[in-house]
N, C-alpha and C. Protein backbone atom coordinates (compact mmCIF):
# COMPACT_ATOMS: atom_id res chain seq x y z
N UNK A 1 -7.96 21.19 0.23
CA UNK A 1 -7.50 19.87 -0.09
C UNK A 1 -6.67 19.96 -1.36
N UNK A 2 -5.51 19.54 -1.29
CA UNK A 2 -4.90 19.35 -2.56
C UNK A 2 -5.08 17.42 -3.27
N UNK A 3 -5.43 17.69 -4.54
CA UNK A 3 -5.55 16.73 -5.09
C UNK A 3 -4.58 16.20 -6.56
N UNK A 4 -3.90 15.52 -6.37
CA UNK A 4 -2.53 15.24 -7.70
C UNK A 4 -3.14 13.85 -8.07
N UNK A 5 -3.79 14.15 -9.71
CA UNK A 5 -4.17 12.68 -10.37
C UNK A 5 -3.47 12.44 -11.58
N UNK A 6 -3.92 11.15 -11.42
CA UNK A 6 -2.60 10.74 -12.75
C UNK A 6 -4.04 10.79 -14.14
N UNK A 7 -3.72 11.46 -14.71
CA UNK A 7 -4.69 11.50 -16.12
C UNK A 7 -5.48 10.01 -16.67
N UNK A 8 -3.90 9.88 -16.74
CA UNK A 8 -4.09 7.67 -16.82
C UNK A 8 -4.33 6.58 -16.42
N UNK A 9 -4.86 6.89 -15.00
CA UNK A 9 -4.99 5.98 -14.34
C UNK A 9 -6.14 5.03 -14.45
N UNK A 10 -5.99 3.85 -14.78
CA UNK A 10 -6.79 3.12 -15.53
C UNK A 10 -7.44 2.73 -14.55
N UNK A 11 -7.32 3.00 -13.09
CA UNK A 11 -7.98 2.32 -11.78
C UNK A 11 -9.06 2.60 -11.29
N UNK A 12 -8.30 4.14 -10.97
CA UNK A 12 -9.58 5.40 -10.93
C UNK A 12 -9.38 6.37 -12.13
N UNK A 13 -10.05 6.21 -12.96
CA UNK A 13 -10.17 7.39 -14.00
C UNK A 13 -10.13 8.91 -13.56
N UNK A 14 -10.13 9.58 -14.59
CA UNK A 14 -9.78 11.04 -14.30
C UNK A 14 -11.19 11.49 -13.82
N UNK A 15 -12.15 10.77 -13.99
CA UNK A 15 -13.73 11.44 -13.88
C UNK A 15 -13.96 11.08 -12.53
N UNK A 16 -13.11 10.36 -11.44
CA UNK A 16 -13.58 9.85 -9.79
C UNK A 16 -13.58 11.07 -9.41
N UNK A 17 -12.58 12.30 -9.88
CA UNK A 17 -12.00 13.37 -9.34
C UNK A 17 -13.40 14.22 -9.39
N UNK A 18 -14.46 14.20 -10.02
CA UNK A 18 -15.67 15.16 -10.14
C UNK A 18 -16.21 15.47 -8.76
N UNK A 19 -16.72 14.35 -8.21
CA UNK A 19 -17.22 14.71 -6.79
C UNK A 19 -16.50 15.51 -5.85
N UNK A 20 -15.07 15.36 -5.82
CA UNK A 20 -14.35 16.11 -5.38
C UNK A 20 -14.75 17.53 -5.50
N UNK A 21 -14.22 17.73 -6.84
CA UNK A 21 -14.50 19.50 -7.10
C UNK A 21 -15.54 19.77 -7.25
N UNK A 22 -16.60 19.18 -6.69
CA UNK A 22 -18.14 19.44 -7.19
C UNK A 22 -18.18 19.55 -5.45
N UNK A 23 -18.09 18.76 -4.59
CA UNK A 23 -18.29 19.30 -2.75
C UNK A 23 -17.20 19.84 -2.16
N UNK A 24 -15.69 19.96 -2.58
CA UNK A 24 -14.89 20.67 -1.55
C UNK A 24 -14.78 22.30 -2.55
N UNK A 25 -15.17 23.15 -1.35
CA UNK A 25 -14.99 24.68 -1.42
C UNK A 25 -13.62 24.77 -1.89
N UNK A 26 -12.48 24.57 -1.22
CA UNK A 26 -11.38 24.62 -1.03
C UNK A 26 -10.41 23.48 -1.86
N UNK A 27 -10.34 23.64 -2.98
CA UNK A 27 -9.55 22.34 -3.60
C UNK A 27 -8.38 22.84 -4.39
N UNK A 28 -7.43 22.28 -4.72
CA UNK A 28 -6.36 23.00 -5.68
C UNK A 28 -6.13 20.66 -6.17
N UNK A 29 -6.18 21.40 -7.43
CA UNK A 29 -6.28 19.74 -8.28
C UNK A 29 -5.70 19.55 -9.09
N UNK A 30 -4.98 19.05 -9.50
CA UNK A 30 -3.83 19.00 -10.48
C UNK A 30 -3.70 17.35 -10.81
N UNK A 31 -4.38 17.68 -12.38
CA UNK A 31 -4.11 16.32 -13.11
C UNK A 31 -2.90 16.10 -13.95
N UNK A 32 -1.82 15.01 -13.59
CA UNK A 32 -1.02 14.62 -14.03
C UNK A 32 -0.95 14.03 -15.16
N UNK A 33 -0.04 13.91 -16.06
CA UNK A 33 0.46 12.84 -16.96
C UNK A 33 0.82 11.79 -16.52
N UNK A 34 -0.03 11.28 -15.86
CA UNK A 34 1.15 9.87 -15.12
C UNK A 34 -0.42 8.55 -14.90
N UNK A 35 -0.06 7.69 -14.37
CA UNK A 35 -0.78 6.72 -14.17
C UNK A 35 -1.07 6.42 -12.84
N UNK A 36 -1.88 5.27 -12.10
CA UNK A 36 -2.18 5.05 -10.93
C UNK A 36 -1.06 5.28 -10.00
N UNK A 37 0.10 4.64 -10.35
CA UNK A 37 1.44 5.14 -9.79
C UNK A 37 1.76 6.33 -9.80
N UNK A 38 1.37 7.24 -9.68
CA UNK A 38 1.80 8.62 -10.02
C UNK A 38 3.02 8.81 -9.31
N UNK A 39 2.99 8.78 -7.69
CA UNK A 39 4.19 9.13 -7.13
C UNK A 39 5.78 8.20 -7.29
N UNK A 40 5.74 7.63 -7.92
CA UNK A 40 6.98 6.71 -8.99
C UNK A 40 7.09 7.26 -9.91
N UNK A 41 6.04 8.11 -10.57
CA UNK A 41 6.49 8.29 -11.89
C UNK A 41 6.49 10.21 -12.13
N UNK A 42 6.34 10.37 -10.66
CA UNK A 42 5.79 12.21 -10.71
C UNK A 42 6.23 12.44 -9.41
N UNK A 43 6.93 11.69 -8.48
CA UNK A 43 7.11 11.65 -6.99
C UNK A 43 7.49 13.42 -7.38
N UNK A 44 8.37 14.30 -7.67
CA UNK A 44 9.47 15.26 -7.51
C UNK A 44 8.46 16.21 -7.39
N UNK A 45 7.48 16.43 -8.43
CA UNK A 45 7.02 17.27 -9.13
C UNK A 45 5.27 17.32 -7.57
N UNK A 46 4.82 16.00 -7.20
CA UNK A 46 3.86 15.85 -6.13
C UNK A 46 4.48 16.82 -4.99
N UNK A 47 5.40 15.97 -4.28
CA UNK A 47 6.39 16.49 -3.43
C UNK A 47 6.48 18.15 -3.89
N UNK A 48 6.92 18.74 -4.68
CA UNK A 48 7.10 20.19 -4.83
C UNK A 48 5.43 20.90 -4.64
N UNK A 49 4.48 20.35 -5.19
CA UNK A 49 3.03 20.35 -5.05
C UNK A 49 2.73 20.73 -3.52
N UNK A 50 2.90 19.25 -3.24
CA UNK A 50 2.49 19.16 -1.41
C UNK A 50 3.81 20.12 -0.62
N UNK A 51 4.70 20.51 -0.76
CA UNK A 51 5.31 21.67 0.10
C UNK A 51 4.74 23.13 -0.61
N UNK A 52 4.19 23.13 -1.44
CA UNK A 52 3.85 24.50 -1.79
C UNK A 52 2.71 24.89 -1.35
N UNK A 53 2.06 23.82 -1.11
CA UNK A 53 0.22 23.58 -0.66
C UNK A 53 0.55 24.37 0.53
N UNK A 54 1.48 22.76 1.35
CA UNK A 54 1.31 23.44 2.87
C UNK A 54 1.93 24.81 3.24
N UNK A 55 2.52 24.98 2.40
CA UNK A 55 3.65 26.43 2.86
C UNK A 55 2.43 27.83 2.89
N UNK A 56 1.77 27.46 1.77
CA UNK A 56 0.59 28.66 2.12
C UNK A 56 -0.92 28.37 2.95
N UNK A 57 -0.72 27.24 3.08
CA UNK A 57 -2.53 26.92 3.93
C UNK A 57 -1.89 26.25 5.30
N UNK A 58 -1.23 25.70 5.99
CA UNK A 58 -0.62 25.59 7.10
C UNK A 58 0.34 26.42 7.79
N UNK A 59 1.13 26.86 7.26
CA UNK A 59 2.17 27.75 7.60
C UNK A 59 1.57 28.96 8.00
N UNK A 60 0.91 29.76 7.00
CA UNK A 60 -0.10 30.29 7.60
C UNK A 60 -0.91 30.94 8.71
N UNK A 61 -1.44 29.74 9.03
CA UNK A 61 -2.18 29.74 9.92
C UNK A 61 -1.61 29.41 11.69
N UNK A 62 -0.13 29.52 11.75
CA UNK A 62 0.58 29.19 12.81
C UNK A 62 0.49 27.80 13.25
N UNK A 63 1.20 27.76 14.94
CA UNK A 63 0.78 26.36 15.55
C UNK A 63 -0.72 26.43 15.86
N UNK A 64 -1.16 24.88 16.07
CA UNK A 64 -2.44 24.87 16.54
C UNK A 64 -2.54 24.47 18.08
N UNK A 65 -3.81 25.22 18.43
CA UNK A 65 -4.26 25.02 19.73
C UNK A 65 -3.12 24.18 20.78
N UNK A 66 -3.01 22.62 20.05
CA UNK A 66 -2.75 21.68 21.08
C UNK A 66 -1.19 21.17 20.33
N UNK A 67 -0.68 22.15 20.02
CA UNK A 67 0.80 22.16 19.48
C UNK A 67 1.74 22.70 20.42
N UNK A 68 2.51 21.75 20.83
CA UNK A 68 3.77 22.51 21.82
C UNK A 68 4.63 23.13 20.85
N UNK A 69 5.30 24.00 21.14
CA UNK A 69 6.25 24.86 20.20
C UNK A 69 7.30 25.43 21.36
């Protein structure tokens, strides 16, 4: 699971993120400088995040089962 939080987010604080990394095996988490809005104010930098994620944990792993290709 990839997780991108905004440090600042006055909505969900930086501490919602605990349970997370406390039950997923598999996490890559990256706390931002940014606020509840993060992707307005960090969209470029998420976006570069989430294609780098999937490029090594989907790509990977080929098509699936019930994927026409």
């Amino acid at each position: 699971m990839l997780i991108a939080w905004g440090s600042n987010d006055q909505i969900f604080p930086a501490a919602g993120a605990e349970p997370y990394k406390r039950d997923l095996k598999t996490l890559e988490f990256h706390l931002l400088d940014a606020g509840h809005f993060a992707l307005e104010s960090d969209g470029d930098l998420i976006a570069r995040l989430m294609q780098d994620f999937l490029g090594r944990h989907v790509a990977a792993r080929g098509p699936s089962p019930n994927q026409e290709i």
